[in-house]
C-alpha atoms as a PDB file:
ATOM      1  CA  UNK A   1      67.713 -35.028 -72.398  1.00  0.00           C
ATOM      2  CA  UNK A   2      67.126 -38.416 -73.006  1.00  0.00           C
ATOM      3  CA  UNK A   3      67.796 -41.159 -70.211  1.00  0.00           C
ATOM      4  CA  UNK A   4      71.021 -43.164 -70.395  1.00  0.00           C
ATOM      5  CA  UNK A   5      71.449 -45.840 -72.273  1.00  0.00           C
ATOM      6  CA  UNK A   6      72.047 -49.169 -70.005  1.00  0.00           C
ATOM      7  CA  UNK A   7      74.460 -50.651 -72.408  1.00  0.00           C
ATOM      8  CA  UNK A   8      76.326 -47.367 -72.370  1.00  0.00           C
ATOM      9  CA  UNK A   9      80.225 -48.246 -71.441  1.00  0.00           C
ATOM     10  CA  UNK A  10      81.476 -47.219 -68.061  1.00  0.00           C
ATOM     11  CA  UNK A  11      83.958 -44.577 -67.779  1.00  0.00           C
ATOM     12  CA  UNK A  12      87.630 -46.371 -67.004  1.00  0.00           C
ATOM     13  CA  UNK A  13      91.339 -44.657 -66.670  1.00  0.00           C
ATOM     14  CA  UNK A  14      92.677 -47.482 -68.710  1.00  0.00           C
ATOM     15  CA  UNK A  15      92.045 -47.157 -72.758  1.00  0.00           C
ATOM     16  CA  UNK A  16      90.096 -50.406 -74.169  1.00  0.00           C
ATOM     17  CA  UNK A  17      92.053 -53.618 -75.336  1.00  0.00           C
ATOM     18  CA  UNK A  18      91.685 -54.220 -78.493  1.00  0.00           C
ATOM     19  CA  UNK A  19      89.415 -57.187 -77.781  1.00  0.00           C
ATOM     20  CA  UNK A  20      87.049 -55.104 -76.056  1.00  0.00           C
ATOM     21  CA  UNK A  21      87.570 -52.765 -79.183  1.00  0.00           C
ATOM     22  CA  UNK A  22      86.614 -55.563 -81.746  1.00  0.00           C
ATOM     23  CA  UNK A  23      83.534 -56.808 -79.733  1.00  0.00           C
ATOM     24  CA  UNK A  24      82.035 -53.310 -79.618  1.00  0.00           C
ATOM     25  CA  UNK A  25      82.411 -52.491 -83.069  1.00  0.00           C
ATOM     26  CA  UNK A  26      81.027 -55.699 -84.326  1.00  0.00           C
ATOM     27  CA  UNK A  27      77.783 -55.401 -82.419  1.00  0.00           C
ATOM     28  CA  UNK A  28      74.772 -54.038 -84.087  1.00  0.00           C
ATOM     29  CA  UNK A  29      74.175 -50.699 -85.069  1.00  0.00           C
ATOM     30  CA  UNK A  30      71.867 -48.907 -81.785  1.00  0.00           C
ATOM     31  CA  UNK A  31      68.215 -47.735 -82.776  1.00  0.00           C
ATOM     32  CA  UNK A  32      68.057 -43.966 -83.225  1.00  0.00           C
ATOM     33  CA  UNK A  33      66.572 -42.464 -80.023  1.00  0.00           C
ATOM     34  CA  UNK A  34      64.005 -40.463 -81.310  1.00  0.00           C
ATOM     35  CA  UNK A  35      63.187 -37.056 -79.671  1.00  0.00           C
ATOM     36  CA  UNK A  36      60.278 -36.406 -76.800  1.00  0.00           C
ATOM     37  CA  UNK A  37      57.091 -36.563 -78.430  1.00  0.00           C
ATOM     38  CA  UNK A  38      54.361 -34.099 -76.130  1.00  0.00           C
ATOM     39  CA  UNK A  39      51.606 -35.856 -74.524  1.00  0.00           C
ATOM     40  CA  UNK A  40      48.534 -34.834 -73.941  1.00  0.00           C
ATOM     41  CA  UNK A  41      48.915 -34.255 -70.402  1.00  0.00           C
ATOM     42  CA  UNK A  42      52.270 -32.041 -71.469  1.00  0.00           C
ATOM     43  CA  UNK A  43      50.391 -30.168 -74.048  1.00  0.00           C
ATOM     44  CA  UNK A  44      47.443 -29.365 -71.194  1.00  0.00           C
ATOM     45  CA  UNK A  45      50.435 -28.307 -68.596  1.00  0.00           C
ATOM     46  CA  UNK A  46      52.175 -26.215 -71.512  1.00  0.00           C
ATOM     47  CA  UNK A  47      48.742 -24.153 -71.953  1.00  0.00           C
ATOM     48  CA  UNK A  48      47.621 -26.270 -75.042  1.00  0.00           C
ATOM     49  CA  UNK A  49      50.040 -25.716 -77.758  1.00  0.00           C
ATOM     50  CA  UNK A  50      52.988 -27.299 -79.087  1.00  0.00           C
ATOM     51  CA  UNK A  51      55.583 -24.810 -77.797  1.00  0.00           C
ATOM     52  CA  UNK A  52      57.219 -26.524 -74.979  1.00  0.00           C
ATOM     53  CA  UNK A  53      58.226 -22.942 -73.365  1.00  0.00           C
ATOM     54  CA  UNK A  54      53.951 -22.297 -73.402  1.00  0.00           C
ATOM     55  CA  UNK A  55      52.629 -21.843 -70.044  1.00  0.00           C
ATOM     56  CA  UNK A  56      49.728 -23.093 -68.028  1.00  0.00           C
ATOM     57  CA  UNK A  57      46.487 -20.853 -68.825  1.00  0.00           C
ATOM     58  CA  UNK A  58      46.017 -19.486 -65.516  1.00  0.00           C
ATOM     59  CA  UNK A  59      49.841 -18.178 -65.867  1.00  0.00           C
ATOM     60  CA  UNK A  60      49.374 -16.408 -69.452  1.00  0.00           C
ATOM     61  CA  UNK A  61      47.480 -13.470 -67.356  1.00  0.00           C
ATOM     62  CA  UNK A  62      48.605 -13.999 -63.811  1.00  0.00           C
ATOM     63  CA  UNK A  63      46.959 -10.704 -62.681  1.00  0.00           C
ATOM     64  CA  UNK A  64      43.838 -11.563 -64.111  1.00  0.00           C
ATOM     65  CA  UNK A  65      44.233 -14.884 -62.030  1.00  0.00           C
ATOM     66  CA  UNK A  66      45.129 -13.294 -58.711  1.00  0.00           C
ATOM     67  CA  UNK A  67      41.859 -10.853 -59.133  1.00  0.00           C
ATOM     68  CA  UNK A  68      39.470 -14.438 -60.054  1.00  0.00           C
ATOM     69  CA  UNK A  69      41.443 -15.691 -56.771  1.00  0.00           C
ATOM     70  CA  UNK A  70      40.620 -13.074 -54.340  1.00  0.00           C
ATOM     71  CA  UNK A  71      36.752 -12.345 -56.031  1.00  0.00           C
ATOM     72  CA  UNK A  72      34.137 -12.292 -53.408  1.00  0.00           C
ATOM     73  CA  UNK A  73      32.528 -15.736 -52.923  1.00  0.00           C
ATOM     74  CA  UNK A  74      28.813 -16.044 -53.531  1.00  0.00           C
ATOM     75  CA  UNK A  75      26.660 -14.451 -50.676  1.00  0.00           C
ATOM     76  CA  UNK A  76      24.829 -17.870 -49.803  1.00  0.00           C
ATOM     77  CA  UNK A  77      28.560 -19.644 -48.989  1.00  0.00           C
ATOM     78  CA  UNK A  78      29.633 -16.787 -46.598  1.00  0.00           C
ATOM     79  CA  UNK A  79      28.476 -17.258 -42.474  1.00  0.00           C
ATOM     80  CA  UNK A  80      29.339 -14.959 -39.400  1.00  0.00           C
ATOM     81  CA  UNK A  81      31.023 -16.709 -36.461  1.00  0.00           C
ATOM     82  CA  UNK A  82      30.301 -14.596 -32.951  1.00  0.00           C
ATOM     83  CA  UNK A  83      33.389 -13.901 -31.050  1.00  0.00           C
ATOM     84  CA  UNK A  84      33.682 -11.680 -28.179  1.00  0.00           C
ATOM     85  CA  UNK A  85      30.264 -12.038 -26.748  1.00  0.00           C
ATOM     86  CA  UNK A  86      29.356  -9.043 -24.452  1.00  0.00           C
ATOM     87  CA  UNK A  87      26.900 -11.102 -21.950  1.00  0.00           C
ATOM     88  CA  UNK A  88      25.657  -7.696 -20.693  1.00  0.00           C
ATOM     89  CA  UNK A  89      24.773  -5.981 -23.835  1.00  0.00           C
ATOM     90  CA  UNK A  90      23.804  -9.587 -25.650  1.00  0.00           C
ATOM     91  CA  UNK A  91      25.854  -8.781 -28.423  1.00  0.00           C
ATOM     92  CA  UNK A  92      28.622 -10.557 -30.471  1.00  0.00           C
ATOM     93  CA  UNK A  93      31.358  -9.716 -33.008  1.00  0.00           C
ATOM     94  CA  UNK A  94      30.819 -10.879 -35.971  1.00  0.00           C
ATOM     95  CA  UNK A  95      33.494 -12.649 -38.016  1.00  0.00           C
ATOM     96  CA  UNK A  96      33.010 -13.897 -41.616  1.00  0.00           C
ATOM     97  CA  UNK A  97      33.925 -17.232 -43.060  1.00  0.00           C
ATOM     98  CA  UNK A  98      33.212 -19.632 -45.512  1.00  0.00           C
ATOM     99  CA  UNK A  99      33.256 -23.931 -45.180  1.00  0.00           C
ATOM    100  CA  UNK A 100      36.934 -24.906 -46.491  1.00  0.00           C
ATOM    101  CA  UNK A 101      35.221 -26.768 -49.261  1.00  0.00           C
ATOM    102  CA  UNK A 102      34.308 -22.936 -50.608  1.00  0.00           C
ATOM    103  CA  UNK A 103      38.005 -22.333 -50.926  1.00  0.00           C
ATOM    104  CA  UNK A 104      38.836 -25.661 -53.017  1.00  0.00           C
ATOM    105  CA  UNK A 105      36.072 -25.133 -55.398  1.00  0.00           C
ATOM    106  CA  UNK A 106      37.708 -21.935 -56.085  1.00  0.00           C
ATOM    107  CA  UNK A 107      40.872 -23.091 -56.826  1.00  0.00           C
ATOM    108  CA  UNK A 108      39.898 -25.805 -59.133  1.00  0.00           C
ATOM    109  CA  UNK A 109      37.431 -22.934 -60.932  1.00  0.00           C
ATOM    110  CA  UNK A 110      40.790 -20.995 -60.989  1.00  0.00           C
ATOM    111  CA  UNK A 111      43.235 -22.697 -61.724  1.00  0.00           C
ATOM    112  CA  UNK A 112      41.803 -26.049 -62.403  1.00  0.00           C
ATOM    113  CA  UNK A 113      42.471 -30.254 -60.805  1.00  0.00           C
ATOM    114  CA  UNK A 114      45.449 -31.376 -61.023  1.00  0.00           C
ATOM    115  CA  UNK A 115      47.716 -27.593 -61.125  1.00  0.00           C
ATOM    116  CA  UNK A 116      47.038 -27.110 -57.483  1.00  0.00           C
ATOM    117  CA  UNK A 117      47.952 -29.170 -54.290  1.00  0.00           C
ATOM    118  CA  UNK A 118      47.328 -29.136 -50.654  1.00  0.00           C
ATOM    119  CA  UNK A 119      49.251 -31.063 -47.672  1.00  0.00           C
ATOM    120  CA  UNK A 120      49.810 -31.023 -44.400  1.00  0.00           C
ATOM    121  CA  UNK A 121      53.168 -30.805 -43.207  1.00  0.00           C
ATOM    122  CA  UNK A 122      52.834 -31.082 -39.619  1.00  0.00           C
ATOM    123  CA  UNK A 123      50.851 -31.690 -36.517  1.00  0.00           C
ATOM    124  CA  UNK A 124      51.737 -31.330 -32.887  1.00  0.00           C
ATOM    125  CA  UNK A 125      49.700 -32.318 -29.576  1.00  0.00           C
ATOM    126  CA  UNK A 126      50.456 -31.162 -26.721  1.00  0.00           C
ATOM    127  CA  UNK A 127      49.092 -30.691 -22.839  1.00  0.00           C
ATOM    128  CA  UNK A 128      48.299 -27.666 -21.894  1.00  0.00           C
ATOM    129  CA  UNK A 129      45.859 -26.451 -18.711  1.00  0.00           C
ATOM    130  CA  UNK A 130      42.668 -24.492 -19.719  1.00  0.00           C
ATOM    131  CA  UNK A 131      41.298 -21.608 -17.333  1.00  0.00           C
ATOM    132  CA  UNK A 132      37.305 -21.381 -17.066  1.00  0.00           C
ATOM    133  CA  UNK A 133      36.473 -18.054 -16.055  1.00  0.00           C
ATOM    134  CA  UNK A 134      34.128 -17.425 -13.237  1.00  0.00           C
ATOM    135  CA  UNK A 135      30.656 -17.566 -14.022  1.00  0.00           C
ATOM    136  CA  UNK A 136      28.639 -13.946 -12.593  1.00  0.00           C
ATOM    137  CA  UNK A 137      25.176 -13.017 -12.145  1.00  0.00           C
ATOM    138  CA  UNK A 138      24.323 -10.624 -14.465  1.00  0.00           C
ATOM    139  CA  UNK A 139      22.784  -8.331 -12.313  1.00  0.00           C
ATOM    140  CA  UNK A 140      23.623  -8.982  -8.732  1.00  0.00           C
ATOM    141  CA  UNK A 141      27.056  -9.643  -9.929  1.00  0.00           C
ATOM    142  CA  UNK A 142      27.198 -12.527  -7.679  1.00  0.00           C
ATOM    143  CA  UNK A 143      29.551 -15.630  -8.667  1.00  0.00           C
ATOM    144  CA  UNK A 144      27.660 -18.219  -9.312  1.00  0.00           C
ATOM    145  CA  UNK A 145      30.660 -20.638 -10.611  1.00  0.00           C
ATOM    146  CA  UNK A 146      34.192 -19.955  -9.618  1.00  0.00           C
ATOM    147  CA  UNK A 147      37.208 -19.479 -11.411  1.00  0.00           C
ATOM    148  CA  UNK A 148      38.146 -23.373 -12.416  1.00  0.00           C
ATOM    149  CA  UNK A 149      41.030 -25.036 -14.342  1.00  0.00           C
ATOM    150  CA  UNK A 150      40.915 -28.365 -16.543  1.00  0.00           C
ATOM    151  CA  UNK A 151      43.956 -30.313 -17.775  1.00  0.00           C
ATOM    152  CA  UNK A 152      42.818 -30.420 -22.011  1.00  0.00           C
ATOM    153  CA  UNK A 153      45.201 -30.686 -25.117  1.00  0.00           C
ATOM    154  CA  UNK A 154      45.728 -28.265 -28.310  1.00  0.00           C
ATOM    155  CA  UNK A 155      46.518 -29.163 -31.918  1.00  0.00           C
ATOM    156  CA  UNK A 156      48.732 -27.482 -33.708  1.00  0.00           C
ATOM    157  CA  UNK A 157      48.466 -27.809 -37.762  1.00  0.00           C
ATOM    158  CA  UNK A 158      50.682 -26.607 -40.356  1.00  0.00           C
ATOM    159  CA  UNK A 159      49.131 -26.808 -43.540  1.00  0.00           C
ATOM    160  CA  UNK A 160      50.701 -25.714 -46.968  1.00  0.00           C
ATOM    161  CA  UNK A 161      48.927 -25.423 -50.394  1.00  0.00           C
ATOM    162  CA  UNK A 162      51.159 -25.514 -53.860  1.00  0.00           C
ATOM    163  CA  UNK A 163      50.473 -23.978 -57.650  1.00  0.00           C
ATOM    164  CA  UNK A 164      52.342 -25.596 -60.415  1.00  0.00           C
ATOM    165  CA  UNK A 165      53.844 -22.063 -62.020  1.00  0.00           C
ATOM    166  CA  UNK A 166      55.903 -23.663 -64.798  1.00  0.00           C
ATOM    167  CA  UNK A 167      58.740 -26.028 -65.661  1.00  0.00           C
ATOM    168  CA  UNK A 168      61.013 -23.049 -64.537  1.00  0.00           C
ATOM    169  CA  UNK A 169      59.593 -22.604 -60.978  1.00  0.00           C
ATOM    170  CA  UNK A 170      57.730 -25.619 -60.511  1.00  0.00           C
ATOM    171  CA  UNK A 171      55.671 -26.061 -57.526  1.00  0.00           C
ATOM    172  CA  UNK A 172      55.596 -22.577 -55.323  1.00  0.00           C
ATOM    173  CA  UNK A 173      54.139 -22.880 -51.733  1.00  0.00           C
ATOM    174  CA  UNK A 174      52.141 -21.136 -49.396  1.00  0.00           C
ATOM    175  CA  UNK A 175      51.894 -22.120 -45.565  1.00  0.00           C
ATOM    176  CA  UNK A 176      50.414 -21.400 -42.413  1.00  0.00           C
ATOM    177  CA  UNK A 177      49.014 -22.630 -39.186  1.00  0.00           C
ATOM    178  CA  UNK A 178      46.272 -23.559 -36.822  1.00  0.00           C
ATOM    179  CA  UNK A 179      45.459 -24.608 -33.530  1.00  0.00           C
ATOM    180  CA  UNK A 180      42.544 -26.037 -31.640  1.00  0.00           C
ATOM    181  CA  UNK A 181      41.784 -27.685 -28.116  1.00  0.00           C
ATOM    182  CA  UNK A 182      39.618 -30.385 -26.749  1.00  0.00           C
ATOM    183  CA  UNK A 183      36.748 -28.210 -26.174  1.00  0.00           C
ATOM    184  CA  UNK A 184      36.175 -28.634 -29.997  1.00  0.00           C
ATOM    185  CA  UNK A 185      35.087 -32.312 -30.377  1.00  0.00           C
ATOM    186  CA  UNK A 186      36.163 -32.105 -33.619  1.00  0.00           C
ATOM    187  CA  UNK A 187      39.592 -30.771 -32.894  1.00  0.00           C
ATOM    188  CA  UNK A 188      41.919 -32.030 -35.195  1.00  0.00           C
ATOM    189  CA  UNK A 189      39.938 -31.432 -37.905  1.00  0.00           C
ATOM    190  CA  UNK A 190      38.969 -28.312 -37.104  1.00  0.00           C
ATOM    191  CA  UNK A 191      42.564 -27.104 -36.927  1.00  0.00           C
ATOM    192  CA  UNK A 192      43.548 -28.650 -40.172  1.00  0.00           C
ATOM    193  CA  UNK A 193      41.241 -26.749 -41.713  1.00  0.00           C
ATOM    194  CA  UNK A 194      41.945 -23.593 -40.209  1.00  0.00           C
ATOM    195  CA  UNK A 195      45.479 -23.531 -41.455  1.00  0.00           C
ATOM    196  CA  UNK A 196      44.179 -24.972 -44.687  1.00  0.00           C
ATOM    197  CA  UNK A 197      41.726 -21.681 -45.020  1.00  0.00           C
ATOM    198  CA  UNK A 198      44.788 -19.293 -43.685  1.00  0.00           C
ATOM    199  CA  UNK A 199      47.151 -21.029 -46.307  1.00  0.00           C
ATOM    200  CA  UNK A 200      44.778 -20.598 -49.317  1.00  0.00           C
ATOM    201  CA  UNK A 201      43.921 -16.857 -48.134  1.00  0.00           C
ATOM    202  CA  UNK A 202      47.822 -16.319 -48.646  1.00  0.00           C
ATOM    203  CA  UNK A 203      46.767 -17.273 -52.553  1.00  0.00           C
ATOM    204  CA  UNK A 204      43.996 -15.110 -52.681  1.00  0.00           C
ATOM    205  CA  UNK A 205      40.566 -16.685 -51.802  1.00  0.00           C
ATOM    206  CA  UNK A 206      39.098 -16.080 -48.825  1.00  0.00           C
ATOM    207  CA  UNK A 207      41.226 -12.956 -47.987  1.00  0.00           C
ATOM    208  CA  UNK A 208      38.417 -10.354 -48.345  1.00  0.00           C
ATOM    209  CA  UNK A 209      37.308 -11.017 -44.716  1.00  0.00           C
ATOM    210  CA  UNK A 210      40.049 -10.026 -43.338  1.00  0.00           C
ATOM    211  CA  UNK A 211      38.873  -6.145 -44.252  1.00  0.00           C
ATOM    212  CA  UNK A 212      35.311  -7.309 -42.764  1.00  0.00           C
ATOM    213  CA  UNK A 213      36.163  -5.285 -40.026  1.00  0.00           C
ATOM    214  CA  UNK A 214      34.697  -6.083 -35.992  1.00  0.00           C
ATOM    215  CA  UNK A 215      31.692  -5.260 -36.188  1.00  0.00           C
ATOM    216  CA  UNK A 216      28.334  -5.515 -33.324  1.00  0.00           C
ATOM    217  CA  UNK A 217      25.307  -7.703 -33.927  1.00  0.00           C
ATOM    218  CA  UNK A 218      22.603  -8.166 -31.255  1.00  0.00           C
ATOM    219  CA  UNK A 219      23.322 -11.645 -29.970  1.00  0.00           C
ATOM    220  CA  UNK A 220      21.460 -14.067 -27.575  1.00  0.00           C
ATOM    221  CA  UNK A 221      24.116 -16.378 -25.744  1.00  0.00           C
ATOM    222  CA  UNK A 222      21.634 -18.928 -24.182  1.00  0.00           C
ATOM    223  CA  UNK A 223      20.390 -19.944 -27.746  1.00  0.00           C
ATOM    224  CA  UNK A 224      23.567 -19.308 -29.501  1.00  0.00           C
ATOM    225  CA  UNK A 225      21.540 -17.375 -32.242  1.00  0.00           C
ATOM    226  CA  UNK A 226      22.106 -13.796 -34.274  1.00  0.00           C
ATOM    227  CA  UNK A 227      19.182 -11.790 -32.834  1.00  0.00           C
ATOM    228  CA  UNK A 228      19.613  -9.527 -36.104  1.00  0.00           C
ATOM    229  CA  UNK A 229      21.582 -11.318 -39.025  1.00  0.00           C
ATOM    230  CA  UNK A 230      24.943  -9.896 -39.818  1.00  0.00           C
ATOM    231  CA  UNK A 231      25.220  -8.487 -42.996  1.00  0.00           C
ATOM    232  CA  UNK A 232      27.971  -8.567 -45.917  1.00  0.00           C
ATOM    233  CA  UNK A 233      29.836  -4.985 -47.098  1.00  0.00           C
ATOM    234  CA  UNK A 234      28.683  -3.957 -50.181  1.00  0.00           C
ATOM    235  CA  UNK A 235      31.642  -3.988 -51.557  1.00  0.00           C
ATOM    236  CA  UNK A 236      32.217  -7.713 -50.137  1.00  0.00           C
ATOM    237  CA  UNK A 237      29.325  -8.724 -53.096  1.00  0.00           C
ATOM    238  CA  UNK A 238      30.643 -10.297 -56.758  1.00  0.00           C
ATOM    239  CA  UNK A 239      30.649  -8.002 -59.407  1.00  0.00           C
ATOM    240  CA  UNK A 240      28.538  -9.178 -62.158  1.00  0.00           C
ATOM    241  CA  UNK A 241      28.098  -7.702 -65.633  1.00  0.00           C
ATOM    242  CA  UNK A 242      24.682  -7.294 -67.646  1.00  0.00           C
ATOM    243  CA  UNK A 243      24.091 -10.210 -70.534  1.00  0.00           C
ATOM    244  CA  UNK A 244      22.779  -7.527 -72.473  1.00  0.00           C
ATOM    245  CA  UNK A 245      24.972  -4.309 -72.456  1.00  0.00           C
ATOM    246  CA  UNK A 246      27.805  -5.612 -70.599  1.00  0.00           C
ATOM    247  CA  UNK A 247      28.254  -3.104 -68.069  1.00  0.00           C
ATOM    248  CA  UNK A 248      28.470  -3.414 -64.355  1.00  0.00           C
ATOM    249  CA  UNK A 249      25.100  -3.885 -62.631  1.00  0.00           C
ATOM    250  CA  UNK A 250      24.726  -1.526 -59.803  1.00  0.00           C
ATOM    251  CA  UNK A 251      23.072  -0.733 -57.185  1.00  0.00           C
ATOM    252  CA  UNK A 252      20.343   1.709 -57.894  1.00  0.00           C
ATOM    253  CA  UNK A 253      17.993   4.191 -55.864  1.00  0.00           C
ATOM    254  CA  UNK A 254      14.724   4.732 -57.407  1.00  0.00           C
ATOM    255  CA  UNK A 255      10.678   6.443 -56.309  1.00  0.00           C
ATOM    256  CA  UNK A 256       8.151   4.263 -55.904  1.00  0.00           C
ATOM    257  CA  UNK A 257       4.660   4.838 -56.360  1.00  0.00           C
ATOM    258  CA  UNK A 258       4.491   6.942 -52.791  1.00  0.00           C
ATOM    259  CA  UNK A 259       7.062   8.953 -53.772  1.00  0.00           C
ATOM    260  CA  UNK A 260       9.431   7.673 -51.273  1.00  0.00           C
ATOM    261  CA  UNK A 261      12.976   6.940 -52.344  1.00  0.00           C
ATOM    262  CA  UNK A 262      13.839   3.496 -52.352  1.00  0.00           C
ATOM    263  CA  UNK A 263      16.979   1.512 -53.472  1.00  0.00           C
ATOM    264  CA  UNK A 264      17.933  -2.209 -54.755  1.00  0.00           C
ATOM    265  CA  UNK A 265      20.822  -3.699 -54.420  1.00  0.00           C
ATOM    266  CA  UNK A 266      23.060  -4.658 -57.112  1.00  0.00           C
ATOM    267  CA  UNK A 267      23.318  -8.431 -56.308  1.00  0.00           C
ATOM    268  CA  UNK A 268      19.074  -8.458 -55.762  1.00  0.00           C
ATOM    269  CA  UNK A 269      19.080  -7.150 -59.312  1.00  0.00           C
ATOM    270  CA  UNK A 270      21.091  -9.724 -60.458  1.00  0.00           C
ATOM    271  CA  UNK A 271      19.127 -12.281 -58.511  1.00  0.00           C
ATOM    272  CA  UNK A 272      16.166 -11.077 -60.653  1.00  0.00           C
ATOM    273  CA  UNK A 273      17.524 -11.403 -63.506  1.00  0.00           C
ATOM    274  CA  UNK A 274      18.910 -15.199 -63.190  1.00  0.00           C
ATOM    275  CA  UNK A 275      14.842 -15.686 -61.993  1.00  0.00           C
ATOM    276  CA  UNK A 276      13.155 -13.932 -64.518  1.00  0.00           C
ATOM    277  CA  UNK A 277      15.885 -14.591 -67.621  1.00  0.00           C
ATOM    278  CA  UNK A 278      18.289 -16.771 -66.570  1.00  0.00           C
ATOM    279  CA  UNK A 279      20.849 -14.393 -66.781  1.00  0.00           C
ATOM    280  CA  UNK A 280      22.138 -11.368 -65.306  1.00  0.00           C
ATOM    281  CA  UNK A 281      20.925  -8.076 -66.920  1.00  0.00           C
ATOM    282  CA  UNK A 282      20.673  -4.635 -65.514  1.00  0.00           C
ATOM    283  CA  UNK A 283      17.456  -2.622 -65.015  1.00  0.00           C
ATOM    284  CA  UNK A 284      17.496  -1.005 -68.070  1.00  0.00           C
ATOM    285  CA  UNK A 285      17.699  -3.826 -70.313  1.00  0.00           C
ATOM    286  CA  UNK A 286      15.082  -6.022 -68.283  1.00  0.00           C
ATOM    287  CA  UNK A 287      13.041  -3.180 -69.045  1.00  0.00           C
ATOM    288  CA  UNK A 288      13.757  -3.500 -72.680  1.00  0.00           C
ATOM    289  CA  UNK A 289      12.744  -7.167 -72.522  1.00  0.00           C
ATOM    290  CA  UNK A 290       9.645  -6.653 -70.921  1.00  0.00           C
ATOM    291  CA  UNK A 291       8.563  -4.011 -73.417  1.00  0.00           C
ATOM    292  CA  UNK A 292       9.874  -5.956 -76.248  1.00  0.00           C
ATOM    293  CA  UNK A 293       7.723  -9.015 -75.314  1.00  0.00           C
ATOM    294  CA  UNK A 294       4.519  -7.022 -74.967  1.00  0.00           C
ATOM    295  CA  UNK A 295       5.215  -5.242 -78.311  1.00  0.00           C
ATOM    296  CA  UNK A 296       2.089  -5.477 -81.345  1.00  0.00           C
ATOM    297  CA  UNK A 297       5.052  -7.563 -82.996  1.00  0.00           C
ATOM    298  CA  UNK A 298       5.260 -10.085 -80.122  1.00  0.00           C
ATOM    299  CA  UNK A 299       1.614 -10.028 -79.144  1.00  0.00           C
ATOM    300  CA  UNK A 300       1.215 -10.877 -82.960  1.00  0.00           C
ATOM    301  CA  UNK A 301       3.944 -14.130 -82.702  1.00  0.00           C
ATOM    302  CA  UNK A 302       2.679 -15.475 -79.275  1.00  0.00           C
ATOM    303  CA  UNK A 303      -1.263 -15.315 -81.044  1.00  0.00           C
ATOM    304  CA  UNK A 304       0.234 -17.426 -84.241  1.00  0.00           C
ATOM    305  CA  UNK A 305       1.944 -19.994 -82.003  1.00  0.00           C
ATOM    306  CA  UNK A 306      -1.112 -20.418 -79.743  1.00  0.00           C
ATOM    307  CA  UNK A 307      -3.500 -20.866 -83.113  1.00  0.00           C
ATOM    308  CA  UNK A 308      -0.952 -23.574 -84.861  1.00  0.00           C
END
């Protein structure tokens, strides 16, 4: 609907004297307002066409959306935080994660800038007393530091991260929160970002390691270091599809030249692939391109180009 008019007349109870009635009509005729002409910015947010009832692109399949959203990220983004540290047995659970700058690049692959939007809504600081446990011996048992307490703060973050679904919903929300203390020197930050993570999972990215599981890893506490790197479900890989044949590339078992039964894992084939191709293909078509290359037809072309 158009915007109204500033010279539009007021509404009054009393009908117009008739000098008010001859000064109106003998004003010039108003220009025609002409009807809302689509940007380009409204065609992009209508999903490119002309039809204002179009939708954004990520919206036109929004299950094929919510499955890009909650893909696997890549391998080489994905770390293991220790929690629950068993001092005796010098092992840690390992919990997954990726950096929070993982999560926007996903969104912005997803559903692209500008259709997605992060804030944070609120923050709260607040005193609270912090309990050091006592510090034993490992063999004797013995304490060798005492139960202690220290006065310290927490931050608590709320976080909420928005999708633009359409003129008819507009801006839909996810939330959630997260909270830090002082013993983090980077406190505030670090519980922004937590609820910014736990927000976005709520979306889809992210929410995979949740089904991680807890799992054992053989942990040294003085160094702070994985004594045997936790490793990533299979499942927990992306899928990736051959350039060639298009199907799925898989993880494969094969004998190698002792006999003995090996296997190679689907993402290590793709891997190979990108190195040797630049693209992903599957075992049996690299060995295609490998035969095709040493073909009599191909030794032929390589021996032309090298004598021009």
């Amino acid at each position: 609907m158009p915007p109204r008019k500033n010279n539009a007349p007021a509404l009054v109870a009393a009908a117009p004297t008739a000098e008010v009635t001859s000064a109106v009509e003998a004003q010039e005729p108003e220009a025609v307002v002409e009807p809302h002409v689509l940007t380009d910015i409204d065609r992009l947010m209508r999903g490119g066409g002309q039809d204002e009832r179009a939708l954004p692109l990520y919206l036109q399949d929004w299950a094929k959306t919510i499955e890009l959203l909650k893909a696997p990220f890549h391998p080489d983004d994905v770390s293991f935080l220790p929690q629950t540290i068993d001092y005796t047995a010098k092992t840690a659970t390992a919990a997954a994660y990726a950096d929070s700058r993982v999560y926007t690049a996903r969104m912005n692959e997803v559903i692209g800038y500008g259709f997605w939007q992060s804030e944070v809504t609120r923050v709260d600081i607040a005193p609270f007393t912090k309990i050091i446990k006592a510090k034993l011996d490992y063999k004797t048992k013995e304490v060798i530091s005492p139960q202690s307490e220290i006065s310290a703060h927490k931050v608590g973050a709320i976080v909420r991260v928005g999708i633009w679904m359409g003129l008819l919903l507009g801006w839909v929300w996810q939330d959630s929160s997260g909270a830090k203390d002082t013993a983090d020197e980077n406190w505030i930050t670090s519980a922004e970002a937590q609820a910014y993570k736990r927000a976005m999972s709520k979306w889809g990215p992210g929410i995979y390691f949740y089904s991680f599981g807890k799992l054992s890893y053989p942990y040294d506490p003085k160094t702070g270091q994985w004594k045997q790197q936790p490793q990533i479900p299979e499942w927990a890989y992306p899928i990736n599809y051959c350039n060639d044949c298009g199907e799925q590339i898989v993880t494969i078992q094969y004998t190698d030249k002792d006999n003995i039964t090996q296997s190679m894992h689907a993402w290590d084939i793709y891997l190979r692939g990108m190195a040797q191709y630049g693209v992903g293909v599957c075992p049996k078509c690299s060995k295609a391109r490998r035969n095709a290359a040493t073909s009599p037809e191909a030794q032929s072309r390589l021996q032309e180009q090298q004598a021009a």
